[in-house]
N, C-alpha and C. Protein backbone atom coordinates (compact mmCIF):
# COMPACT_ATOMS: atom_id res chain seq x y z
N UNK A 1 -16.18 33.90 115.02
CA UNK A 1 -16.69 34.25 113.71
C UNK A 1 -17.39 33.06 113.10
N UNK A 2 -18.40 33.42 112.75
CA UNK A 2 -19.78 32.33 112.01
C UNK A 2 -19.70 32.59 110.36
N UNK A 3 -19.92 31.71 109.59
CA UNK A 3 -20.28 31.85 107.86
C UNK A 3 -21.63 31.72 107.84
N UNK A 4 -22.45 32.46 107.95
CA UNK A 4 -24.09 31.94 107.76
C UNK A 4 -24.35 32.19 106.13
N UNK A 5 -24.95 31.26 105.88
CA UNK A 5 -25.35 30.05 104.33
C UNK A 5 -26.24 29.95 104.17
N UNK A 6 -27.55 30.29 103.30
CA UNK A 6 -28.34 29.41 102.98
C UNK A 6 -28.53 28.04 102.90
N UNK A 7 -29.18 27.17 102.92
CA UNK A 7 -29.37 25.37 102.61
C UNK A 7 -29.36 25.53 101.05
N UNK A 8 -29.97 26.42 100.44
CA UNK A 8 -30.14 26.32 98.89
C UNK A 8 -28.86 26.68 98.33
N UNK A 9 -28.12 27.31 99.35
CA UNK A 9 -26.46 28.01 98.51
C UNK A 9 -25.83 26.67 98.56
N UNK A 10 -26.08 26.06 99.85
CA UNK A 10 -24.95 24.59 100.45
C UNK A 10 -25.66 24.01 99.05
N UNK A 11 -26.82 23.66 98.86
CA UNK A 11 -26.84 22.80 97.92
C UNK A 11 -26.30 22.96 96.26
N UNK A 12 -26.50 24.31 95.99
CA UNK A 12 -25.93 24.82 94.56
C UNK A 12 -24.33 24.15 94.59
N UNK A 13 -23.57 24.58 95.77
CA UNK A 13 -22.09 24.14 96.09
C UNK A 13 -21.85 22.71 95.93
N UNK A 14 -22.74 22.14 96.69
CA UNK A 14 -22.61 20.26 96.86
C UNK A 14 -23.15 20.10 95.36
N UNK A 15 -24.22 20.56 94.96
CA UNK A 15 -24.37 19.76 93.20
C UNK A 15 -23.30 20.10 92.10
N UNK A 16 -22.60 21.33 92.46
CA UNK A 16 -21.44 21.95 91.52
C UNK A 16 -20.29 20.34 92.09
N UNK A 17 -20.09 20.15 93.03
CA UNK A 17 -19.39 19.54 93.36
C UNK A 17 -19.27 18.14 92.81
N UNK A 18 -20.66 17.50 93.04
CA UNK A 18 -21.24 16.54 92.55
C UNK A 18 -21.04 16.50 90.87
N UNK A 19 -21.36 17.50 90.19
CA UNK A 19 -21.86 16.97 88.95
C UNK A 19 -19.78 17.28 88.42
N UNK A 20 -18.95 18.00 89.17
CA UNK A 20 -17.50 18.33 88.37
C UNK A 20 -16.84 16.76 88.99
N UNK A 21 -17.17 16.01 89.72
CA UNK A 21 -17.06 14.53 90.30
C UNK A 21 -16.35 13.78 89.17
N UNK A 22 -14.85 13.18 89.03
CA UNK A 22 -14.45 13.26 90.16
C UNK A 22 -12.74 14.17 90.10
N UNK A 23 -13.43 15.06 89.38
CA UNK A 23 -12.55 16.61 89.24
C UNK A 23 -12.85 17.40 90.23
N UNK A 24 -12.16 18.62 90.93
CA UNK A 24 -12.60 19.59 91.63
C UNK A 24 -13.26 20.44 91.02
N UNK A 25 -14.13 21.02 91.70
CA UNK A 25 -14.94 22.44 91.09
C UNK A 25 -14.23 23.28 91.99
N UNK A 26 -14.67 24.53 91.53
CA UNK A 26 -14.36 25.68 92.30
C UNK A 26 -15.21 27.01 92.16
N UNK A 27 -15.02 27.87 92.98
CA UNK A 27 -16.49 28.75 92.61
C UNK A 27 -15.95 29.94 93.18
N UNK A 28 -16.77 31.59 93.82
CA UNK A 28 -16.64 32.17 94.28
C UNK A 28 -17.82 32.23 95.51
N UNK A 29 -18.08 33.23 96.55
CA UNK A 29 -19.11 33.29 97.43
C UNK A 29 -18.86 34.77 97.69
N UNK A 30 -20.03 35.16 97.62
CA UNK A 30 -20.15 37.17 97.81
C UNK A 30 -21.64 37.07 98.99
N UNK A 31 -21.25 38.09 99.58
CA UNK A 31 -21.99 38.38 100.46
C UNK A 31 -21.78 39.65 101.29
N UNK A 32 -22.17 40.04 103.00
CA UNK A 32 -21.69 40.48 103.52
C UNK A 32 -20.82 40.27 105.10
N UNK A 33 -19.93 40.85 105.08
CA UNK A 33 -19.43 40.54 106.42
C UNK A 33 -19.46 42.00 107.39
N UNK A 34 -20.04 41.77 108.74
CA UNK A 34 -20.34 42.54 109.23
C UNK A 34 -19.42 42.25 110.78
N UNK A 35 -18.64 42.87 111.17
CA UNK A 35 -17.89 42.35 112.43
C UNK A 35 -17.61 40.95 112.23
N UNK A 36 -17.89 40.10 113.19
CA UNK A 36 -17.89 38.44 113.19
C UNK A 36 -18.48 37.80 112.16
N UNK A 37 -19.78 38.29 111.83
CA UNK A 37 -20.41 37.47 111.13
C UNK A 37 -20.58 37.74 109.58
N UNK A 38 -20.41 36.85 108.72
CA UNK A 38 -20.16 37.02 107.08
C UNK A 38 -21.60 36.22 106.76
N UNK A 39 -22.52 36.87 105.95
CA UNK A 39 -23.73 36.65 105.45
C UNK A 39 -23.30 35.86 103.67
N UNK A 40 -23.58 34.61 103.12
CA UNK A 40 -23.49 34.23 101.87
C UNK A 40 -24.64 34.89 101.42
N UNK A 41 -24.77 35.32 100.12
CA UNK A 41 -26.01 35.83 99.55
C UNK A 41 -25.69 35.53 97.98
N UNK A 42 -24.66 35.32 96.98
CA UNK A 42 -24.28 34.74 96.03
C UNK A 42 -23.36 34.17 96.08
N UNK A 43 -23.79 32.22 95.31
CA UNK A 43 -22.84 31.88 94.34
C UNK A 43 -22.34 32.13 93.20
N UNK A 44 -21.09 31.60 92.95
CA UNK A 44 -20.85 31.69 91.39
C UNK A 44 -20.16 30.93 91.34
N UNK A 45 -20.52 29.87 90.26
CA UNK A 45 -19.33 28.65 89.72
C UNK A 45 -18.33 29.48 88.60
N UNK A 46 -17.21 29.02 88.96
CA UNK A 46 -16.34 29.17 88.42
C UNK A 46 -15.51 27.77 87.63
N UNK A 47 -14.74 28.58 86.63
CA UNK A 47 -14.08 26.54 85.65
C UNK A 47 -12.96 26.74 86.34
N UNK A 48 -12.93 24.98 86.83
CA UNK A 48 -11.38 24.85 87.33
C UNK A 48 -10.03 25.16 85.94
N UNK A 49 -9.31 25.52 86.04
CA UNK A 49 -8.56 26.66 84.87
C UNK A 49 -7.37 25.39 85.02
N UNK A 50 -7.24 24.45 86.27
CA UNK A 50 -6.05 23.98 86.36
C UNK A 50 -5.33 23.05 85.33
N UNK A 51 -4.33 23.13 84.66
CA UNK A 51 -4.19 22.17 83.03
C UNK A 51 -3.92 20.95 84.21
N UNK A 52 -3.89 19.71 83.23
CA UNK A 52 -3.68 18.40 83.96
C UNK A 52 -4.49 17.96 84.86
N UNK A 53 -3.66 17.14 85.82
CA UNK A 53 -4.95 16.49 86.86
C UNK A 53 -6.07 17.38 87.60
N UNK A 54 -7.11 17.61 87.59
CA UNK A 54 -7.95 18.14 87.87
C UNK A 54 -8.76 17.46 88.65
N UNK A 55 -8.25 15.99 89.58
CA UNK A 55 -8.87 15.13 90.32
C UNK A 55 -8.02 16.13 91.82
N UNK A 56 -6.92 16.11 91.72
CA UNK A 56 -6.05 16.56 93.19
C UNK A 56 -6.27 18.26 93.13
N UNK A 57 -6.35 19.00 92.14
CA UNK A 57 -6.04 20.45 92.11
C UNK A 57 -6.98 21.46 91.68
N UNK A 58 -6.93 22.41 92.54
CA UNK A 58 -7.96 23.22 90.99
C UNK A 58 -7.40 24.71 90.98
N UNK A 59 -7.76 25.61 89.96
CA UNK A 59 -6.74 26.61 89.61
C UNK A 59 -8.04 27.60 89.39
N UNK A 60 -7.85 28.60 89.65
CA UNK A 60 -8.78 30.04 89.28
C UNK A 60 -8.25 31.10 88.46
N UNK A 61 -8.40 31.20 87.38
CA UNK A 61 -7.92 31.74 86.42
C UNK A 61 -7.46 33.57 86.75
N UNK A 62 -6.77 34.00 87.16
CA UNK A 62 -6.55 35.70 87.10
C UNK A 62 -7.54 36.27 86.87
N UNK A 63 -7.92 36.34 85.98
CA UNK A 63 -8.80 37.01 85.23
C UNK A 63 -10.53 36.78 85.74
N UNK A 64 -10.85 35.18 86.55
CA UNK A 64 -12.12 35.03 86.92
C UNK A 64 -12.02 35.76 88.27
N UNK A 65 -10.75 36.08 89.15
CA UNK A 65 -10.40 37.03 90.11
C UNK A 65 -10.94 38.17 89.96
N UNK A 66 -10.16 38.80 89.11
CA UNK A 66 -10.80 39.97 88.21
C UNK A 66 -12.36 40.27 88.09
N UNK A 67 -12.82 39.56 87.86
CA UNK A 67 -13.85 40.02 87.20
C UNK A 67 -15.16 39.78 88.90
N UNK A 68 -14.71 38.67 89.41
CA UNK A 68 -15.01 38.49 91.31
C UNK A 68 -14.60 39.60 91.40
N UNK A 69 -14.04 40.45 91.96
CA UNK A 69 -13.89 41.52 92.60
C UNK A 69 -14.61 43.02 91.93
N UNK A 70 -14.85 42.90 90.53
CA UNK A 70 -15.47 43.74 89.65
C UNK A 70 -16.84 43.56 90.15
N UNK A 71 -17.40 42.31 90.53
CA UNK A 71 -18.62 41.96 90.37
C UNK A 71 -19.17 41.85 92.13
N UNK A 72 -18.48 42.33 92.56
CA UNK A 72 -18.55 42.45 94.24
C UNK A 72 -18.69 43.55 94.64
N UNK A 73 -17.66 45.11 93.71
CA UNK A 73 -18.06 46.33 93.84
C UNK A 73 -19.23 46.82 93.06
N UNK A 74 -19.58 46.29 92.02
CA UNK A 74 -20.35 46.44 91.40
C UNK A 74 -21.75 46.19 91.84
N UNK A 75 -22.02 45.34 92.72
CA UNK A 75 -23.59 45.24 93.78
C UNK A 75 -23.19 45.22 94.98
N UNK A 76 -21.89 45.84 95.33
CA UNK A 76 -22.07 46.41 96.59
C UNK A 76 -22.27 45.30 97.49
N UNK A 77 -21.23 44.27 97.57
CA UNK A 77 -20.91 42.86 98.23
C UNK A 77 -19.58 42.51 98.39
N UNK A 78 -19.22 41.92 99.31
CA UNK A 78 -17.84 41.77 99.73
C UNK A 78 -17.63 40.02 99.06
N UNK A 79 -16.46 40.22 98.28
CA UNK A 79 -16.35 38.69 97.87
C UNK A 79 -15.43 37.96 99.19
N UNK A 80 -16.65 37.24 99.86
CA UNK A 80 -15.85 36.39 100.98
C UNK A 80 -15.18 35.21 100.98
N UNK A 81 -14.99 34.83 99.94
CA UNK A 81 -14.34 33.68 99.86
C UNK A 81 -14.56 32.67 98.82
N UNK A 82 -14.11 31.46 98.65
CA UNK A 82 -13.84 30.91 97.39
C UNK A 82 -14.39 29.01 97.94
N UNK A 83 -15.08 28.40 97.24
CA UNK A 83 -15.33 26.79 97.26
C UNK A 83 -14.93 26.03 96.46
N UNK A 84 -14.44 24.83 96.89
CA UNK A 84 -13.77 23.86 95.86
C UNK A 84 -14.24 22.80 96.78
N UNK A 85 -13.86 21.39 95.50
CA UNK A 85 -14.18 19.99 96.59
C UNK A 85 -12.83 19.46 96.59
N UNK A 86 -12.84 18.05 97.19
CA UNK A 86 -12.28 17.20 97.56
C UNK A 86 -12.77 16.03 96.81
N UNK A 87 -12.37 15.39 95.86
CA UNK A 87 -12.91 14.16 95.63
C UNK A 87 -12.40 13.16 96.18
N UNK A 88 -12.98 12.24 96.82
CA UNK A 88 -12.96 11.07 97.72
C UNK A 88 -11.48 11.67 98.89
N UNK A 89 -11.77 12.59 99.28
CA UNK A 89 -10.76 13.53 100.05
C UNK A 89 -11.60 13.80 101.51
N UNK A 90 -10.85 14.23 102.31
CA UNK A 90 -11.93 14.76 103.54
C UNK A 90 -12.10 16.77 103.46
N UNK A 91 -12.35 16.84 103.95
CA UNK A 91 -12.94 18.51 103.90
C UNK A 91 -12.08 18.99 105.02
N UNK A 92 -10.75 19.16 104.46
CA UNK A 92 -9.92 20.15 105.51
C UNK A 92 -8.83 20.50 104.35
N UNK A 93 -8.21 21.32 104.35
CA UNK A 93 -7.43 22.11 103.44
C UNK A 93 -6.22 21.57 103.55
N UNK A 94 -5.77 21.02 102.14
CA UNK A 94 -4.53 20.30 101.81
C UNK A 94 -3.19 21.40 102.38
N UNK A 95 -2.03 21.28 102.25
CA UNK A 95 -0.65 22.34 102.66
C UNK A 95 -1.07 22.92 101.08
N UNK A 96 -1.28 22.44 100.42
CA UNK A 96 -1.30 23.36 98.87
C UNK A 96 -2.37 24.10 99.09
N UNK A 97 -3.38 24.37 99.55
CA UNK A 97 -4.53 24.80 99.83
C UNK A 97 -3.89 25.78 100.85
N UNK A 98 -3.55 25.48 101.80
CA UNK A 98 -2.74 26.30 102.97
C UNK A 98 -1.52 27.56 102.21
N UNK A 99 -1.06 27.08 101.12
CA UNK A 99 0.05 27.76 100.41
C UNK A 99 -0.65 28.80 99.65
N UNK A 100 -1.77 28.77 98.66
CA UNK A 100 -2.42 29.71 98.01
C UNK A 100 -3.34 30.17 98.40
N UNK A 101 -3.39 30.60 99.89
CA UNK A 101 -4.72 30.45 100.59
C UNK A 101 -4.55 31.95 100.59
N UNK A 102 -5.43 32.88 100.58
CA UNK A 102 -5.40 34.58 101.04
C UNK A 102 -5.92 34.62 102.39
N UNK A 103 -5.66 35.60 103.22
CA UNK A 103 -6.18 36.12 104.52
C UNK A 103 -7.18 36.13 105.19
N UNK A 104 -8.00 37.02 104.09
CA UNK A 104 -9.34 37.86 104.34
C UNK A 104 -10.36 36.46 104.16
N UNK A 105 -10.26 35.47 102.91
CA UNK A 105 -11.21 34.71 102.24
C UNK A 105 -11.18 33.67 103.73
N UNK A 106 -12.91 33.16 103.38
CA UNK A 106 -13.28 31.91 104.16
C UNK A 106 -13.17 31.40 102.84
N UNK A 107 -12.42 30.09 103.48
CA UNK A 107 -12.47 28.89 102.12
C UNK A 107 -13.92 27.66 102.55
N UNK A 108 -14.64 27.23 101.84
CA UNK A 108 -14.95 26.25 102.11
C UNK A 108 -15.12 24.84 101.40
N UNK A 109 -14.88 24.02 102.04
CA UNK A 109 -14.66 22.79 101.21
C UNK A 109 -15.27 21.61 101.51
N UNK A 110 -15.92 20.93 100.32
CA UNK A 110 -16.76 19.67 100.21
C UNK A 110 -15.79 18.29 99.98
N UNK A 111 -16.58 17.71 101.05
CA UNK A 111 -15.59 16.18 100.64
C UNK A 111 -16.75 15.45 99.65
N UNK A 112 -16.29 14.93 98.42
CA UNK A 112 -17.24 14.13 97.74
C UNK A 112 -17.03 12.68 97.87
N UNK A 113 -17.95 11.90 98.05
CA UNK A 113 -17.15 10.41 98.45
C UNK A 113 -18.23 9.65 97.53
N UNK A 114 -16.93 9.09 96.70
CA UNK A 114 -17.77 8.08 95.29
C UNK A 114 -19.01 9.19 94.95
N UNK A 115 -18.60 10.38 94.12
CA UNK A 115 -19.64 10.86 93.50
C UNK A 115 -21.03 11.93 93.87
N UNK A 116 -21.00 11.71 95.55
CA UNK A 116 -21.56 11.67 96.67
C UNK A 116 -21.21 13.14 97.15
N UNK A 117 -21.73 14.63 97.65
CA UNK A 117 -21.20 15.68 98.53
C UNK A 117 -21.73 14.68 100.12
N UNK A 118 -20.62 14.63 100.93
CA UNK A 118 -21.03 14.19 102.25
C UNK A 118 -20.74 15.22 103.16
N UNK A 119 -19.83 15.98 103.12
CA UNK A 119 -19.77 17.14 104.36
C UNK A 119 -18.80 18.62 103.58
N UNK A 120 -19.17 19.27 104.23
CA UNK A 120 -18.82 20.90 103.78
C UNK A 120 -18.62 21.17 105.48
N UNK A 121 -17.21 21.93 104.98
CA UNK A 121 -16.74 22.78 106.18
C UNK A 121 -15.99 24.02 105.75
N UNK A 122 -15.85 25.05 106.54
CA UNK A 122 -15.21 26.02 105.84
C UNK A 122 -14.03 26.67 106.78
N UNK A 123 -13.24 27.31 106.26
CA UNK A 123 -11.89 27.52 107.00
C UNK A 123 -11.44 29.14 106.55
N UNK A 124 -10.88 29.13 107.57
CA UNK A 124 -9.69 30.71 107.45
C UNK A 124 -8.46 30.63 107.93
N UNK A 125 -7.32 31.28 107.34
CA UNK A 125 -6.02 31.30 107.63
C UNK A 125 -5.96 32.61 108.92
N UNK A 126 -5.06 32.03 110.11
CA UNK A 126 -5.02 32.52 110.86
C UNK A 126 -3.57 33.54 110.94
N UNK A 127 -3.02 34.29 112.07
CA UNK A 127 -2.16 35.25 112.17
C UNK A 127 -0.68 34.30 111.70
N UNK A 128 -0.82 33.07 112.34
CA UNK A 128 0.53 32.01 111.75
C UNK A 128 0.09 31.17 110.41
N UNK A 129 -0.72 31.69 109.46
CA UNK A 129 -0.40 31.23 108.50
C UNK A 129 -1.04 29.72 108.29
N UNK A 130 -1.87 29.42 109.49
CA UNK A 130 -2.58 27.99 109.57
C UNK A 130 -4.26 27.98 109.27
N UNK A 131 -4.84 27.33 109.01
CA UNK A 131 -6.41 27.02 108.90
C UNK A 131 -6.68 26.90 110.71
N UNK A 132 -7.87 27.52 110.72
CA UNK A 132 -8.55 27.30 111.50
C UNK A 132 -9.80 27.26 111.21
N UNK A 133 -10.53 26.09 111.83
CA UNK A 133 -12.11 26.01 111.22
C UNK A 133 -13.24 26.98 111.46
N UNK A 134 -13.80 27.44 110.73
CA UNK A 134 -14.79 28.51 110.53
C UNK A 134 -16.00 27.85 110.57
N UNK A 135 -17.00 28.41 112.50
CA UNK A 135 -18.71 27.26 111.95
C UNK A 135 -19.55 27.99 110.85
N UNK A 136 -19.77 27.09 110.57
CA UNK A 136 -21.48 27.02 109.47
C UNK A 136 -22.52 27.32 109.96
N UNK A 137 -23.35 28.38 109.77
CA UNK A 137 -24.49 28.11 110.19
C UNK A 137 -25.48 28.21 108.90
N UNK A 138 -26.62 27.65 109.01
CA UNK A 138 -27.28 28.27 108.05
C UNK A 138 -28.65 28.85 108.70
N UNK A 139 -29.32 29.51 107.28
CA UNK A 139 -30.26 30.12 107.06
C UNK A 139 -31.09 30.05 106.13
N UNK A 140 -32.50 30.34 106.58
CA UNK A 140 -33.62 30.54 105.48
C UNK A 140 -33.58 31.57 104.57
N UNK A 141 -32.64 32.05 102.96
CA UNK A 141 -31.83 32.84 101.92
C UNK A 141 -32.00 32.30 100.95
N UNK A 142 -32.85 32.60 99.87
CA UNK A 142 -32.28 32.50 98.83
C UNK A 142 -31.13 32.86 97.82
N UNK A 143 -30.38 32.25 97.36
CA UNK A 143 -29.01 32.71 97.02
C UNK A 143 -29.10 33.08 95.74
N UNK A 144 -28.67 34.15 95.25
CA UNK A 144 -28.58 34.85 93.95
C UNK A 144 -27.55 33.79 93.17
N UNK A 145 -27.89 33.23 92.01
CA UNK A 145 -26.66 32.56 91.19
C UNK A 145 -26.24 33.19 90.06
């Protein structure tokens, strides 16, 4: 199974990332998934909701859930998954990340280093409950924001 991305979506993600520096951002990603392959076709930034440190954590409010899944049946798009960074972190999913992680979602995650997006990778929880890495590919898409 492939995540194919626009370059203009990766970049909306890495500048969300960049400019919430050196807090996490977090967002949603809608698209379609068809057998193996899941097509990105919208971002959406979302506010990290998490009270307190907002350098190690980030929190998605119920309700911005809500309204992701409203807004996925509503144009007829599958919400595939969810982005957050890493500040001065590497891009693989913390055990807390592993703990609130859902099934279905590709997660993907930016390491920001000093301020900096340097790499995006994206992941899925497997039948035991572990990350396994999900490739990237991209594509020539403009991404709906």
């Amino acid at each position: 199974m492939a995540l194919t991305i626009s370059k203009e979506a990766l970049s909306i993600i890495n500048e969300h990332a960049e400019a919430d520096y050196p807090n996490e951002c977090c967002g949603f990603f809608y698209g379609l998934a068809d057998g193996g392959q899941r097509q990105v076709r919208v971002i959406q930034k979302v506010k990290n909701a998490k009270e307190g440190d907002q350098r190690r954590r980030f929190q998605i409010d119920p309700q911005d859930y809500q309204k992701a899944e409203k807004y996925a049946i509503d144009n007829d798009l599958d919400l595939l998954g969810v982005y957050h960074s890493h500040p001065d972190h590497p891009a693989k999913p913390s055990e807390h990340d592993r703990k609130v992680a859902m099934p279905y979602f590709s997660y993907i995650i930016v390491s920001v280093q000093d301020g900096k997006a340097v790499t995006v990778r994206s992941w899925r929880l497997n039948e035991s409950q572990q990350f396994d890495e999900e490739p990237i590919e991209t594509h020539e898409f403009t991404p709906e924001v």
